[in-house]
Protein backbone atom coordinates (compact mmCIF):
# COMPACT_ATOMS: atom_id res chain seq x y z
CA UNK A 1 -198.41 -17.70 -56.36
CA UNK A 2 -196.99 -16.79 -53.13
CA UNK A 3 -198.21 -19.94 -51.49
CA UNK A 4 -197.36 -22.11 -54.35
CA UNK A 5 -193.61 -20.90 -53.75
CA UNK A 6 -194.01 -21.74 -49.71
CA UNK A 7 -195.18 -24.70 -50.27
CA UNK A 8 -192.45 -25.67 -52.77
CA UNK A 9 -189.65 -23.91 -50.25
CA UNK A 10 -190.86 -25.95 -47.70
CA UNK A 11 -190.98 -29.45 -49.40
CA UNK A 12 -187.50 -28.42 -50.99
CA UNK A 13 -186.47 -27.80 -46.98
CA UNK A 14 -188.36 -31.32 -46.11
CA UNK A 15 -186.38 -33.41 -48.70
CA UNK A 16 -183.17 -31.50 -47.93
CA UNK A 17 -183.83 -32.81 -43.70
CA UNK A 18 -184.11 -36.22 -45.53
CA UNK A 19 -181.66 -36.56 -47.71
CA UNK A 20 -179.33 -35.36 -44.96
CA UNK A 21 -180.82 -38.09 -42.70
CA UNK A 22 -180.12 -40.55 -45.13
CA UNK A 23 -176.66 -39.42 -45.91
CA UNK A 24 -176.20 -39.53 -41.92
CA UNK A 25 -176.97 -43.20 -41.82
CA UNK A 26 -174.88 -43.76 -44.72
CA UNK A 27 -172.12 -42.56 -43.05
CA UNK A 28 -171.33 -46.25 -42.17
CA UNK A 29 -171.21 -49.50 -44.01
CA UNK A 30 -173.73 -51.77 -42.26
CA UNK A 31 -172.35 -55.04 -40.77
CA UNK A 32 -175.70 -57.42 -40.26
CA UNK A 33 -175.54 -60.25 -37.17
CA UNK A 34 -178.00 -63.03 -36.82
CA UNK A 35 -180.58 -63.91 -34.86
CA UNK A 36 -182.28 -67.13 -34.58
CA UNK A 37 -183.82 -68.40 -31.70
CA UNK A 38 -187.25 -69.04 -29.78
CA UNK A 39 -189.47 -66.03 -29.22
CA UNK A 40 -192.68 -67.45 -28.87
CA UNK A 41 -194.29 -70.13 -26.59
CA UNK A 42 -193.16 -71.71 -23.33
CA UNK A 43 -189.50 -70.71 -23.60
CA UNK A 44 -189.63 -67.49 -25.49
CA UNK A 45 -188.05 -65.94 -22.66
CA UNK A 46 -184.56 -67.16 -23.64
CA UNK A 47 -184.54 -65.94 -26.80
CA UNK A 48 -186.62 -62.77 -25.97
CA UNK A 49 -183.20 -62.26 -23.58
CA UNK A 50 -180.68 -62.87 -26.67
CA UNK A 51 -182.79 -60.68 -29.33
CA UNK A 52 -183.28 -57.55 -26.61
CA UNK A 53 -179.45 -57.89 -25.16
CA UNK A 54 -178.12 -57.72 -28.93
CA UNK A 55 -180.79 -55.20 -30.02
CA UNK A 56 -179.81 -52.73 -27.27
CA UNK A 57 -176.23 -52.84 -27.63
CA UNK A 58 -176.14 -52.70 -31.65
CA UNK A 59 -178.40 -49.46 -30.68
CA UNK A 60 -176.02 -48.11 -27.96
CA UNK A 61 -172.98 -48.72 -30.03
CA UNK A 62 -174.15 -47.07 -33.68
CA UNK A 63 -175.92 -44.05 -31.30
CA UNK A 64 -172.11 -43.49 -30.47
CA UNK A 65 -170.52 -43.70 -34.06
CA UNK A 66 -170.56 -47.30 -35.05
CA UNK A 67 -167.68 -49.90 -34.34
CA UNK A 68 -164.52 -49.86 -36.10
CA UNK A 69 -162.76 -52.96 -37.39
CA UNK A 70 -159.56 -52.39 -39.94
CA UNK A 71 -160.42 -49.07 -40.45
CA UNK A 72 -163.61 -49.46 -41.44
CA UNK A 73 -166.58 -47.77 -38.92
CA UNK A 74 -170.17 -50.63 -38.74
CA UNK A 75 -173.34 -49.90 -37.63
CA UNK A 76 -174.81 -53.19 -36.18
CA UNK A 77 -177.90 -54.56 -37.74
CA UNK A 78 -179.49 -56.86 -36.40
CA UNK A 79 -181.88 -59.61 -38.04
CA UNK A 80 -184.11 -61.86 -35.95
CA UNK A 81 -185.95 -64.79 -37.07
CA UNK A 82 -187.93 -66.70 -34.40
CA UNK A 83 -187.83 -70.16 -34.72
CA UNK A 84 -190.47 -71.11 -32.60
CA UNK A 85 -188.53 -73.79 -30.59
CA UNK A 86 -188.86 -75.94 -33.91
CA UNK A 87 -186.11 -77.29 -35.62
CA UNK A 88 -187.46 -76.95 -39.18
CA UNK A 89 -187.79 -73.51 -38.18
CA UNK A 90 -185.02 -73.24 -37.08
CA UNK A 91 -182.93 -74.64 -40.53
CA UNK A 92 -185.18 -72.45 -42.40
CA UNK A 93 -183.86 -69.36 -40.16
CA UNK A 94 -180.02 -70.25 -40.75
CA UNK A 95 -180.92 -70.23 -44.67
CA UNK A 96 -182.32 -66.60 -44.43
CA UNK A 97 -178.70 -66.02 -42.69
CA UNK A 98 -177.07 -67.30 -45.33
CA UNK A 99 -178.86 -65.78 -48.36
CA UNK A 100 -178.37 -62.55 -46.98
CA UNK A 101 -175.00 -62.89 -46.28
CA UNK A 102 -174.26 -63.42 -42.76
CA UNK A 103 -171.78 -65.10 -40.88
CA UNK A 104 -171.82 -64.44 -37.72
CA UNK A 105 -175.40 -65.71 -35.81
CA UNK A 106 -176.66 -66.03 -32.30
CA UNK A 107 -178.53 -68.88 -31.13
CA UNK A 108 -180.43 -71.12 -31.40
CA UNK A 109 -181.86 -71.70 -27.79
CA UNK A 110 -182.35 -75.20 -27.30
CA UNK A 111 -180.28 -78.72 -28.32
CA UNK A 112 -182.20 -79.64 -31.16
CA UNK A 113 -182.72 -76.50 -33.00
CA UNK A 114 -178.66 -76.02 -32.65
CA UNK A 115 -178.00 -79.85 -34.05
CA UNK A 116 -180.37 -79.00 -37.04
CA UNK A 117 -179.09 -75.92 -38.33
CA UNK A 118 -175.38 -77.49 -38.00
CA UNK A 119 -175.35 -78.54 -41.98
CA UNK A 120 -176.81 -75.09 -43.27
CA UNK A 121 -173.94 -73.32 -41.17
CA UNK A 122 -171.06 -75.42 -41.70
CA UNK A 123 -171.64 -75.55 -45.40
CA UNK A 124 -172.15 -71.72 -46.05
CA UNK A 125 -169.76 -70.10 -43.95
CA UNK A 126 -171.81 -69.54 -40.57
CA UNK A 127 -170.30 -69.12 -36.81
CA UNK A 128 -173.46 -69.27 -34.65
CA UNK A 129 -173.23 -68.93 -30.63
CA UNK A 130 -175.55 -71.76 -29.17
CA UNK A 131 -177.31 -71.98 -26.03
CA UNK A 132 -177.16 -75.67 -26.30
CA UNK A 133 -175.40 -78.41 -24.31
CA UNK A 134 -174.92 -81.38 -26.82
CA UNK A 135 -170.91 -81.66 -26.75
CA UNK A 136 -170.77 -82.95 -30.13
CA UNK A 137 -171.72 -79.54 -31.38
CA UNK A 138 -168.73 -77.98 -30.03
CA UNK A 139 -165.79 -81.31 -29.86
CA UNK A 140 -164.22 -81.40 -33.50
CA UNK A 141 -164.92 -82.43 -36.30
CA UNK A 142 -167.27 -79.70 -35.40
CA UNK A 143 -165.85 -76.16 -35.50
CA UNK A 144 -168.98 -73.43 -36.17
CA UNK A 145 -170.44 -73.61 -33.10
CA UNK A 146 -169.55 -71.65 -29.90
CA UNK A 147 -171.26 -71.94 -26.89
CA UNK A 148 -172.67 -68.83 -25.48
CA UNK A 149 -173.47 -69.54 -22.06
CA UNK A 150 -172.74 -72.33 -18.89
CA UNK A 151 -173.36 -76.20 -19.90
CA UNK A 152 -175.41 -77.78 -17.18
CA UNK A 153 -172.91 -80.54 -17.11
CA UNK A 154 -170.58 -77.28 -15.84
CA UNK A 155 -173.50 -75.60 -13.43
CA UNK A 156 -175.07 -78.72 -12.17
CA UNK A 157 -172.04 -80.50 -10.23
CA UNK A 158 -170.91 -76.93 -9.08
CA UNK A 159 -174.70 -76.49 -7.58
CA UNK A 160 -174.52 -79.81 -6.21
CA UNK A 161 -171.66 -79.51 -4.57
CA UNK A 162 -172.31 -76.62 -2.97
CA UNK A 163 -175.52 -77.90 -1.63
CA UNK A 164 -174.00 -81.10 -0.29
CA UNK A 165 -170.97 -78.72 1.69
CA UNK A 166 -173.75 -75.81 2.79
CA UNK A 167 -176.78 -77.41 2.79
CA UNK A 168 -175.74 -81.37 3.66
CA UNK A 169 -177.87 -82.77 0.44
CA UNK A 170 -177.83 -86.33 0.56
CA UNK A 171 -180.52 -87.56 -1.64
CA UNK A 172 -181.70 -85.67 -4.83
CA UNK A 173 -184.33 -86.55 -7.59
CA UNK A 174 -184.35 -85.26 -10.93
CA UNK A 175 -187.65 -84.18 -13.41
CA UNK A 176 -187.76 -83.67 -17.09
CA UNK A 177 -190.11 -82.89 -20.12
CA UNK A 178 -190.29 -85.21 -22.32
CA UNK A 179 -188.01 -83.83 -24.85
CA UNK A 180 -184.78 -84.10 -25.92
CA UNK A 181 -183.06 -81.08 -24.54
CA UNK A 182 -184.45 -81.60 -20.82
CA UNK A 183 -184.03 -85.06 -20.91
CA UNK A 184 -180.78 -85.04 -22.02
CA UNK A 185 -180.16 -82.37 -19.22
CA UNK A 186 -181.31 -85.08 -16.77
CA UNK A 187 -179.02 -87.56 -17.85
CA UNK A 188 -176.05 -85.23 -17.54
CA UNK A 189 -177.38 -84.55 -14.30
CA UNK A 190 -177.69 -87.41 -12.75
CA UNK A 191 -174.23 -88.53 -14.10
CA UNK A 192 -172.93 -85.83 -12.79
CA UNK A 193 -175.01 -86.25 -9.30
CA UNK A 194 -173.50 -89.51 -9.02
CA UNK A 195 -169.94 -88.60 -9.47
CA UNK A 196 -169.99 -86.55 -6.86
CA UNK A 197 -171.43 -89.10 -4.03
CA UNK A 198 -175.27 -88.22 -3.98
CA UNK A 199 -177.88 -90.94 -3.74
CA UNK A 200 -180.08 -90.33 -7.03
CA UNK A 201 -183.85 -91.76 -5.55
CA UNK A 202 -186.05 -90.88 -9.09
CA UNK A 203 -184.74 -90.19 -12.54
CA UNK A 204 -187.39 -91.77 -14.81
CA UNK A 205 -190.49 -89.21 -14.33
CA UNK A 206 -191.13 -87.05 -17.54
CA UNK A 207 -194.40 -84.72 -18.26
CA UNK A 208 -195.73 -83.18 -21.25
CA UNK A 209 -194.76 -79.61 -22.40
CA UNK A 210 -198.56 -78.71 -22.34
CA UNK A 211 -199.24 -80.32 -18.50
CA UNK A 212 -201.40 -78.12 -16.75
CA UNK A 213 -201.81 -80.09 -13.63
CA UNK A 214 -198.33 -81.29 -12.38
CA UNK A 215 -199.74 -83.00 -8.93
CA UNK A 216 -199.93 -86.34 -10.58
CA UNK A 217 -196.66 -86.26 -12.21
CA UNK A 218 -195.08 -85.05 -8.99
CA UNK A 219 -196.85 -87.14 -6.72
CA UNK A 220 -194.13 -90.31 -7.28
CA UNK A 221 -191.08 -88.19 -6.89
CA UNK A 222 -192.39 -86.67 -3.55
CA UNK A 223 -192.65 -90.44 -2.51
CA UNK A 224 -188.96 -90.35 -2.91
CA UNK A 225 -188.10 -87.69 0.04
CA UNK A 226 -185.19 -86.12 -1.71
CA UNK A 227 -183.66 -83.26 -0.17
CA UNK A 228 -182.81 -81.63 -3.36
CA UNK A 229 -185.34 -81.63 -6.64
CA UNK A 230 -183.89 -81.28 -9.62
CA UNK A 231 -185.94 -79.29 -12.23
CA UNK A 232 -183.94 -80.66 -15.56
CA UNK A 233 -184.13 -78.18 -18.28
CA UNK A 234 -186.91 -76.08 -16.81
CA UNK A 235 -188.49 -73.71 -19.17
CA UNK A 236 -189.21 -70.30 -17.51
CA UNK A 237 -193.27 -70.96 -18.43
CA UNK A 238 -193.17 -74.45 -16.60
CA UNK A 239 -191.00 -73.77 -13.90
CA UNK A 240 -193.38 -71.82 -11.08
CA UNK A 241 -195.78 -74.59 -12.14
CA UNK A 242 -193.64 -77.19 -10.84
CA UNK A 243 -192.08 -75.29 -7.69
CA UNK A 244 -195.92 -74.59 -6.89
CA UNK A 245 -197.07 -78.18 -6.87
CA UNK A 246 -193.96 -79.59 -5.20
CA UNK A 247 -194.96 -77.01 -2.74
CA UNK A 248 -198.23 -77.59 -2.46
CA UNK A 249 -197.91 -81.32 -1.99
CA UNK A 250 -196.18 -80.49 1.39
CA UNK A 251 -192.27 -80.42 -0.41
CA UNK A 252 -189.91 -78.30 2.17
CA UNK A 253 -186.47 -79.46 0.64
CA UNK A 254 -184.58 -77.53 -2.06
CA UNK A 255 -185.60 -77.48 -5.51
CA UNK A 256 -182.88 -76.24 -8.47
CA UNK A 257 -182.16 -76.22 -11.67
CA UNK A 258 -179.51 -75.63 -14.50
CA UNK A 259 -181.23 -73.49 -16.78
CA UNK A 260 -181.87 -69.75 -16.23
CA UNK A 261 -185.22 -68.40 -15.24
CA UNK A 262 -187.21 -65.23 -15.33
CA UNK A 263 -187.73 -63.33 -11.87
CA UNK A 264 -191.03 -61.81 -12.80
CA UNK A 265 -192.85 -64.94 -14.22
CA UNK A 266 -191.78 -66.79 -10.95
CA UNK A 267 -193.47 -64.63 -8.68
CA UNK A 268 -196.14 -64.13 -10.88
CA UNK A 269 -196.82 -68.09 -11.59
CA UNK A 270 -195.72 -68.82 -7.77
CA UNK A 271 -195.07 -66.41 -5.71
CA UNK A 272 -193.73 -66.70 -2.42
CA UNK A 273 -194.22 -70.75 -2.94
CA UNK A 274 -190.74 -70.23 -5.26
CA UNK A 275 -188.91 -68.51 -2.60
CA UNK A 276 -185.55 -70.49 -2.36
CA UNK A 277 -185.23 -71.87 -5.88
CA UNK A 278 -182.06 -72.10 -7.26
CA UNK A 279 -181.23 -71.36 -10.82
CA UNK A 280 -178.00 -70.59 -13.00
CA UNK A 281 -178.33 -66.68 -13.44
CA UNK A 282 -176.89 -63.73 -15.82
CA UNK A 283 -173.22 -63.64 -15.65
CA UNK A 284 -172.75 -60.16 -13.67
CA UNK A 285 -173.61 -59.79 -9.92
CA UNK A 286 -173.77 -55.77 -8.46
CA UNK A 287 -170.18 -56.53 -7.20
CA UNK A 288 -168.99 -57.60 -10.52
CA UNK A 289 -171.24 -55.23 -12.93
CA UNK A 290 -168.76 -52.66 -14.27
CA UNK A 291 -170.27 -49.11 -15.03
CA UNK A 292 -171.01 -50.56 -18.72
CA UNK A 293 -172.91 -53.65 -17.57
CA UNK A 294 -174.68 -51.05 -16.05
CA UNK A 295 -175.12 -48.97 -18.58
CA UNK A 296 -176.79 -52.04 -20.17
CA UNK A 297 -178.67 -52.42 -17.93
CA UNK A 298 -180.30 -49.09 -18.13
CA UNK A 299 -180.25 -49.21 -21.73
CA UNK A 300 -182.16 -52.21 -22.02
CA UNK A 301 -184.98 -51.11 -19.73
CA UNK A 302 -185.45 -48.09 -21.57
CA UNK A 303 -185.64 -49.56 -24.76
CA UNK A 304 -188.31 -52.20 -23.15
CA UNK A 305 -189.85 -51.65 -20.03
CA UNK A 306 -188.56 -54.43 -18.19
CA UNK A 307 -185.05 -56.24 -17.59
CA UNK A 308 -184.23 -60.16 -17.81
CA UNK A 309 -181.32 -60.54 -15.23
CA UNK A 310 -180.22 -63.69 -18.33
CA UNK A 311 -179.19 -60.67 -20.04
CA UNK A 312 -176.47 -60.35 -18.19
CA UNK A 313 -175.08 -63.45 -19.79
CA UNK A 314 -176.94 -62.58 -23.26
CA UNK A 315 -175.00 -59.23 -24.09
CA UNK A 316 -171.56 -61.24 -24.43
CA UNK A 317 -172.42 -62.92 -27.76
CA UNK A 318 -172.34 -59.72 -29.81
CA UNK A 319 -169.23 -58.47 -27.95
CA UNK A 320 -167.34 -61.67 -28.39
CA UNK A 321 -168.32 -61.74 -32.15
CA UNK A 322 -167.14 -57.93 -32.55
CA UNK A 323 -164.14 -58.01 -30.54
CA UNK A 324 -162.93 -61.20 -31.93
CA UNK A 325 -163.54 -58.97 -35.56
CA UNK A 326 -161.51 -56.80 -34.88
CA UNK A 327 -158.48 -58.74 -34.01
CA UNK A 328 -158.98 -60.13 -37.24
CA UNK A 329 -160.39 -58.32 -39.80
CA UNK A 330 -160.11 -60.88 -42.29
CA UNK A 331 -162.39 -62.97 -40.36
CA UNK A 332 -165.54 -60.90 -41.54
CA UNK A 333 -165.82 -63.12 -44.82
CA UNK A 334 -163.63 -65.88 -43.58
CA UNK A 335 -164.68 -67.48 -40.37
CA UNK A 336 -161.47 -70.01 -40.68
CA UNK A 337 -159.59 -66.83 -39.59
CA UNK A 338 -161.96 -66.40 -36.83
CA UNK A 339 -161.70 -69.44 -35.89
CA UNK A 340 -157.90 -69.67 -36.03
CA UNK A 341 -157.51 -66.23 -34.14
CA UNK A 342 -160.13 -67.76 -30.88
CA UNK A 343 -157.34 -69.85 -29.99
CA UNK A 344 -155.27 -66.70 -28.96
CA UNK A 345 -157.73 -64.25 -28.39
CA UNK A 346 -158.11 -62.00 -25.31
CA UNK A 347 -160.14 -58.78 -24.93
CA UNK A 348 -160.97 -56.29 -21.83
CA UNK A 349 -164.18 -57.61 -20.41
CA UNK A 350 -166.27 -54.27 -20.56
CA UNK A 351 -168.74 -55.70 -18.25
CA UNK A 352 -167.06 -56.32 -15.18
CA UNK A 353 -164.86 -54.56 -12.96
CA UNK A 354 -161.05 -55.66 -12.23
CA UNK A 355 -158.46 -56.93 -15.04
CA UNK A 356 -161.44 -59.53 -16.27
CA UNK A 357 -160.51 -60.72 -20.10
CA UNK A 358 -163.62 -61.77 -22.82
CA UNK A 359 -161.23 -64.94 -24.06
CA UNK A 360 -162.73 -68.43 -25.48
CA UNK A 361 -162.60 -71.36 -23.03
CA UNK A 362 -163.99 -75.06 -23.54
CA UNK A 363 -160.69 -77.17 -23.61
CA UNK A 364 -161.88 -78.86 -20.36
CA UNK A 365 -164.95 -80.02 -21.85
CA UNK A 366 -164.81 -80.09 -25.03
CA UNK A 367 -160.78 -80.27 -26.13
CA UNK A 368 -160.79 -76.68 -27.79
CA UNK A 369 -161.62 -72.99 -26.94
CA UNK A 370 -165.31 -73.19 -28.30
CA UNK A 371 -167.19 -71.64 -25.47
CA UNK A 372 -166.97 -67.74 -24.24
CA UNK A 373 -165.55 -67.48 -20.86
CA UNK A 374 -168.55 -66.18 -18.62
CA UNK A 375 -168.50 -66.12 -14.91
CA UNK A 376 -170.86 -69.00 -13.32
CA UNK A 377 -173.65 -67.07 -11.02
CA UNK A 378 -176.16 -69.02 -9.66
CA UNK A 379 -179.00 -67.50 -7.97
CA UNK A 380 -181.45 -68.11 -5.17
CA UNK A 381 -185.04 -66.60 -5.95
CA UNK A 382 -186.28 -64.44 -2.69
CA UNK A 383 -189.93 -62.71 -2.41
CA UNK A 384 -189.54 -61.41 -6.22
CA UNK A 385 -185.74 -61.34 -7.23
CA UNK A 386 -182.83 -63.08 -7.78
CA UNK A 387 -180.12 -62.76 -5.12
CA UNK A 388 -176.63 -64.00 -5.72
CA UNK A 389 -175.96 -67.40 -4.38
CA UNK A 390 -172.15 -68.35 -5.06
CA UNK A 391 -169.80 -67.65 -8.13
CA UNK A 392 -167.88 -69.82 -10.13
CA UNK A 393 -165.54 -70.22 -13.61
CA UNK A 394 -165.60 -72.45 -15.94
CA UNK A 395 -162.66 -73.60 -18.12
């Protein structure tokens, strides 16, 4: 009898921990954000940077209380769907959004998975923050899309540039896959190349996604002599491939490109061979990284093991989306209010030191404010890390 009653006083005590653990996360309404984006394959490690940078800050900011907008204290939840670099996927991913309620999404990662899901988001309410170039996604008629990061037709004439005054570039060649994002990449690049005075020798050679061997694709191009190769829409898995051949096949000029790469597959896929490649990298630099960007930073590698310097341009999404919340409350069912309070908005920039403001930018470009205002840092890869190579804005 005795132990009957301990045993009932102690599940009574068990359920009472629960409840009270439940009632502690009900504390809060739950506000959900979206994820979709590319987690798996060859490029994974663009969205892996989005999913982990939004991840660890919803977790940072509900650990401290939850986020207040008009009164009301959120916990961030946030739901992931990988897409899988396909544009079916990728649709199919913006309709889970949408039946659950959500309208405020990150990604997708590449050009056409952000064309495809334009319909689904325009048509049910959905602001999504694209790491995609194609300017018709953010020049009106088109309103739902804001682009989260650089353009390369922003990164690639400021890189060029630079090379031409520092590093006398004369000549430059371009490579792309044989898809629509790089090639299009390519074309802006070589525009862009042009503008600015540089000799374009080879813009025609594509490869395959899959290539395993890249000596006979690269084997043309090194014909060329350019002093600068151009690695158009690199993904992170193909990318030390590339430098490695180029390298191998007795290359010694500079080698760049506009989309951001991962530190740790370079030097594992190449090693010292992709010492001095140049790549756009996270928004922050230790000069700029305020105490919170560090903070982040610290965060993130506890939560997993490792840290993607592209998360330093990845953690502004979810800030831009909340901040931009709160100066309208309204906006959390009604993204015209969002989208009416971007033109004026301006926020503390949390992440970097100074009087820096989180404000939308794209006029330039696009001929409204549909792009977040990140710093341009572009990075030179040395014996197993990024180091800073110059800084730039963008309007």
């Amino acid at each position: 009898m005795q132990r009957r009653t301990l045993m009932k006083a102690t599940l009574t005590a068990v359920s009472l921990i629960a409840l009270q653990a439940t009632a502690a996360l009900a504390e809060n309404t739950v506000l959900k954000i979206g994820f979709v984006g590319v987690t798996s394959g060859p490029a994974a490690a663009w969205g892996i940077s989005n999913q982990r940078s939004m991840e660890t800050r919803a977790a940072w900011i509900n650990e401290t209380g939850g986020y207040e907008i008009g009164g009301t204290t959120y916990d961030i939840e946030i739901v992931s769907f990988d897409d899988q670099k396909d544009p079916k996927r990728a649709i199919a991913g913006m309709e889970k959004m949408a039946q659950e309620g959500i309208h405020y999404v990150v990604g997708p990662n590449v050009d056409d998975g952000a064309a495809a899901v334009r319909p689904v988001a325009e048509s049910n309410g959905i602001m999504y923050f694209p790491y995609a170039f194609p300017k018709s996604l953010y020049e009106a008629p088109a309103s739902n899309a804001v682009l989260g990061m650089v353009a390369n037709y922003q990164s690639g004439p400021a890189i060029y540039k630079y090379l031409m005054e520092d590093k006398g570039v004369k000549t430059v060649a371009f490579i792309a896959a044989n898809e629509s994002d790089p090639l299009s990449q390519r074309d802006g690049g070589v525009e862009a190349a042009k503008a600015l005075g540089l000799e374009v020798v080879s813009d025609n050679v594509t490869y395959q996604v899959d290539t395993t061997d890249f000596t006979p694709v690269l084997t043309p191009v090194m014909r060329s002599r350019p002093d600068l190769l151009v690695l158009s829409g690199v993904s992170p898995a193909n990318a030390p491939q590339l430098i490695r051949s180029a390298r191998e096949l007795g290359f010694q000029g500079l080698i760049s490109t506009e989309t951001a790469q991962d530190a740790g597959v370079l030097a594992e896929g190449a090693g010292d061979l992709a010492n001095g490649f140049i790549s756009v990298g996270g928004a922050s630099t230790p000069e700029l990284a305020s105490p919170m960007m560090n903070e982040f930073v610290e965060r993130y590698t506890t939560m997993f093991g490792e840290y993607n310097d592209e998360s330093n341009t990845k953690v502004y999404a979810l800030e831009y989306i909340l901040e931009t919340l709160k100066a309208d409350p309204s906006a959390l069912t009604d993204v015209g209010a969002f989208q009416a309070t971007m033109d004026s908005f301006e926020a503390p920039n949390p992440y970097m030191n100074g009087d820096a403001k989180l404000r939308y930018v794209g006029m330039s470009s696009f001929g409204q404010k549909r792009q977040v205002a990140v710093p341009l840092v572009v990075n030179v890869y040395q014996d197993g890390a990024f180091e800073t190579l110059f800084v730039a804005e963008v309007d």
